[in-house]
N, C-alpha and C. Protein backbone atom coordinates (compact mmCIF):
# COMPACT_ATOMS: atom_id res chain seq x y z
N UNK A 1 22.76 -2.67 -6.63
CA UNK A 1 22.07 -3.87 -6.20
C UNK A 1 21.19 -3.59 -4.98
N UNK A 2 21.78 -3.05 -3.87
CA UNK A 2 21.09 -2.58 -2.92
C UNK A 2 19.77 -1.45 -3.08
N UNK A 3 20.13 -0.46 -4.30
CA UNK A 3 18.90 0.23 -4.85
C UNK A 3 17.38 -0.70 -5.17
N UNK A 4 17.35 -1.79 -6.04
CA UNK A 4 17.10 -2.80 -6.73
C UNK A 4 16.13 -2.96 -5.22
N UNK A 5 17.13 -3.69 -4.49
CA UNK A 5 16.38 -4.57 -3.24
C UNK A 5 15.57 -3.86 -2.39
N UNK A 6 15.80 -2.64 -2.20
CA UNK A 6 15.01 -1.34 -1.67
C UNK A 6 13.47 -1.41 -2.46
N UNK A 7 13.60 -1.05 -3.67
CA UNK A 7 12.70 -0.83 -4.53
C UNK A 7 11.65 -2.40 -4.37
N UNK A 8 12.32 -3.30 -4.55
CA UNK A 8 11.54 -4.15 -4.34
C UNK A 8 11.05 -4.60 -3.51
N UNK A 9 11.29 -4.34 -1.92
CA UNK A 9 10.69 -4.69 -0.71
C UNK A 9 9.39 -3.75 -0.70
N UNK A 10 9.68 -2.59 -1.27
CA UNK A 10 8.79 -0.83 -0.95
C UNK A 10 7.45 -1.85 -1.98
N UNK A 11 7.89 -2.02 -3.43
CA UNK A 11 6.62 -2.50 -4.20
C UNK A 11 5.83 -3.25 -2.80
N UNK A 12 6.58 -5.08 -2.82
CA UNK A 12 5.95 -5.85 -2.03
C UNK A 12 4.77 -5.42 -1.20
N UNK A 13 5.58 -4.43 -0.20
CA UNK A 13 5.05 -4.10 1.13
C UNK A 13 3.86 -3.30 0.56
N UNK A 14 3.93 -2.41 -0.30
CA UNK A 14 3.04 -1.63 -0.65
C UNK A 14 1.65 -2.12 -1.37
N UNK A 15 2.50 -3.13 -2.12
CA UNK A 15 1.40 -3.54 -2.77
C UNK A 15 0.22 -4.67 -1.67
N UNK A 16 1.15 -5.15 -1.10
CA UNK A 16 0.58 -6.27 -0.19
C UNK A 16 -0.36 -5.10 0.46
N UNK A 17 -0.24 -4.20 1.34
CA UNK A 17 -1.14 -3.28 1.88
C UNK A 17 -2.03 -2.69 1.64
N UNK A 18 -2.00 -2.66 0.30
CA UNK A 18 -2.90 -2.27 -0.64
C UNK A 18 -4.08 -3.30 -0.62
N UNK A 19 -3.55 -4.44 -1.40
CA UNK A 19 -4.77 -5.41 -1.29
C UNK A 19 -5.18 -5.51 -0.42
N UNK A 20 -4.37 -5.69 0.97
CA UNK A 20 -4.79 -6.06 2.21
C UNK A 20 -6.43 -5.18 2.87
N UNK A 21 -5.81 -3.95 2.52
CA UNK A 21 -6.75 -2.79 3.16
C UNK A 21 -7.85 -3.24 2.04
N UNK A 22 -8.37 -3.33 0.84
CA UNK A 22 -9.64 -3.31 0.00
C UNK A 22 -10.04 -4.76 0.05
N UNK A 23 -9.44 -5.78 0.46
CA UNK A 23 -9.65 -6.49 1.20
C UNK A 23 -10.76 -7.22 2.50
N UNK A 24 -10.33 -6.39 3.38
CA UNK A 24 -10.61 -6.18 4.53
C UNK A 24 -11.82 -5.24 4.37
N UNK A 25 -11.10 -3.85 3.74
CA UNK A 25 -12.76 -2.93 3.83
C UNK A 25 -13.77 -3.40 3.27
N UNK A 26 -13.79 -4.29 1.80
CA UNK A 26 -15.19 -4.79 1.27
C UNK A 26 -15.66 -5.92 2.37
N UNK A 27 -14.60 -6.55 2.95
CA UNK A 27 -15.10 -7.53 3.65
C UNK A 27 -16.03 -7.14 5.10
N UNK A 28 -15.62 -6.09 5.95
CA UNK A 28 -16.59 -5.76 6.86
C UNK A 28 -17.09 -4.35 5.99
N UNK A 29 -17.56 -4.04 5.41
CA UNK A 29 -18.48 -2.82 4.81
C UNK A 29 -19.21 -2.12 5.34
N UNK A 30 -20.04 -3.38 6.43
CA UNK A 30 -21.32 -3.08 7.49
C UNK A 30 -20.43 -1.93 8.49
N UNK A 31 -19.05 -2.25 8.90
CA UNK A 31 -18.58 -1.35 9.58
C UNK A 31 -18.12 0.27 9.68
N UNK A 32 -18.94 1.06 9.47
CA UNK A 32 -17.86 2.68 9.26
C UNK A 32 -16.30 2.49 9.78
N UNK A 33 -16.27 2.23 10.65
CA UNK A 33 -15.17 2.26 11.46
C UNK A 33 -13.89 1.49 10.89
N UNK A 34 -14.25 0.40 10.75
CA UNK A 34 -13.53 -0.19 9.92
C UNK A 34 -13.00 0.23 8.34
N UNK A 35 -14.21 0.75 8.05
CA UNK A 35 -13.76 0.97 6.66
C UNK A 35 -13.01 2.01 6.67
N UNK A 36 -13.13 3.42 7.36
CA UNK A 36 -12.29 4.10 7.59
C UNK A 36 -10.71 3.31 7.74
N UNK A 37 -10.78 2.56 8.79
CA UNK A 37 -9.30 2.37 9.75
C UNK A 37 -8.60 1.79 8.28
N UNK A 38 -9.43 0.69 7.15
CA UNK A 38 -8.90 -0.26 6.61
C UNK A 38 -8.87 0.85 5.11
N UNK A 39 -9.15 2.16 4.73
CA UNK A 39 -9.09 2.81 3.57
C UNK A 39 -7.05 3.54 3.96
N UNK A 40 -7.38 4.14 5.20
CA UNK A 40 -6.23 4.51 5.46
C UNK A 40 -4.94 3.75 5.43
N UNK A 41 -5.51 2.44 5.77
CA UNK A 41 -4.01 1.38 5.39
C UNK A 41 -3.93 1.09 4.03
N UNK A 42 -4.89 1.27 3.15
CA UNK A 42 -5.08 1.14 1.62
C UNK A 42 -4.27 2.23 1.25
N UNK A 43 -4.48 3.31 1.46
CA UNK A 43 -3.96 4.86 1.06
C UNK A 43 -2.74 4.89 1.53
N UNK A 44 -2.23 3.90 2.84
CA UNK A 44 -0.66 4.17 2.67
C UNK A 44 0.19 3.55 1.50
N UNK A 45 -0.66 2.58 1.53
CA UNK A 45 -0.31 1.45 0.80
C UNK A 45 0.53 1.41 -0.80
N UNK A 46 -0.75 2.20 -1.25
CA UNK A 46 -0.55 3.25 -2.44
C UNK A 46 0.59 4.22 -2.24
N UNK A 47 0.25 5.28 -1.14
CA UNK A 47 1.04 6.24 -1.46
C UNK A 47 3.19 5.48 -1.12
N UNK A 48 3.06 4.19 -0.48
CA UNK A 48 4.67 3.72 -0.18
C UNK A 48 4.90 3.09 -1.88
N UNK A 49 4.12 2.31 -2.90
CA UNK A 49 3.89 1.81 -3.53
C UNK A 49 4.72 2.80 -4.67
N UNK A 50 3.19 4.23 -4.78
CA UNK A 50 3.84 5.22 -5.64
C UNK A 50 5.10 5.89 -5.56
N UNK A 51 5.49 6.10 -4.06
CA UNK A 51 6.74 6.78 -3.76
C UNK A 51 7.83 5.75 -4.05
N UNK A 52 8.31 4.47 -3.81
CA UNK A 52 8.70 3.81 -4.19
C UNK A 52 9.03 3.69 -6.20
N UNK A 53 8.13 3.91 -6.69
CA UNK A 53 8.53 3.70 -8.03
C UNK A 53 9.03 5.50 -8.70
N UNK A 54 8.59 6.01 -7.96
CA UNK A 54 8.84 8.08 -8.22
C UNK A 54 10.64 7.65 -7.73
N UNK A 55 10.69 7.41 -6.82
CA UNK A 55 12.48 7.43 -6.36
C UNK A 55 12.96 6.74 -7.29
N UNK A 56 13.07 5.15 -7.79
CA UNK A 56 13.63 4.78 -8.56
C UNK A 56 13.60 5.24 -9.90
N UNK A 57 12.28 5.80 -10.22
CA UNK A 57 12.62 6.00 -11.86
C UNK A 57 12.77 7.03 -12.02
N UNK A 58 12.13 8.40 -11.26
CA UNK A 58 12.00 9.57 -11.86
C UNK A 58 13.22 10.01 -10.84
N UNK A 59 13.77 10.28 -9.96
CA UNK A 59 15.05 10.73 -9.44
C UNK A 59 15.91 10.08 -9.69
C-alpha cells in the first residue's frame, strides 16, 4: 500500500512539474533566461515522472 502511495505522489509531482515548466516557458518565450530556468524544471519533471514508473514496474 505504501509502494502504491509513493508511486502516486512521484506521478502527481512529476507530472504537475512538467506541465508547470512548458507552461511557464511558452508563456514568457521572449525570455532566454527563463526559458532555460523553466526547461530545467520541465526536465526534472520528466525525469521524477519516468523514474517513478521504472521503480514500480520494471524493478
Amino acid at each position: 500500500m505504501k509502494d502504491w502511495m509513493f508511486f502516486i505522489l512521484f506521478i502527481i509531482v512529476g507530472l504537475g512539474m512538467l506541465g508547470v515548466g512548458f507552461y511557464y516557458m511558452h508563456k514568457e518565450k521572449d525570455d532566454p533566461e527563463s526559458v532555460k530556468i523553466y526547461r530545467v524544471f520541465s526536465i526534472i519533471g520528466a525525469v521524477l515522472t519516468i523514474a517513478a514508473i521504472l521503480m514500480k514496474f520494471v524493478l
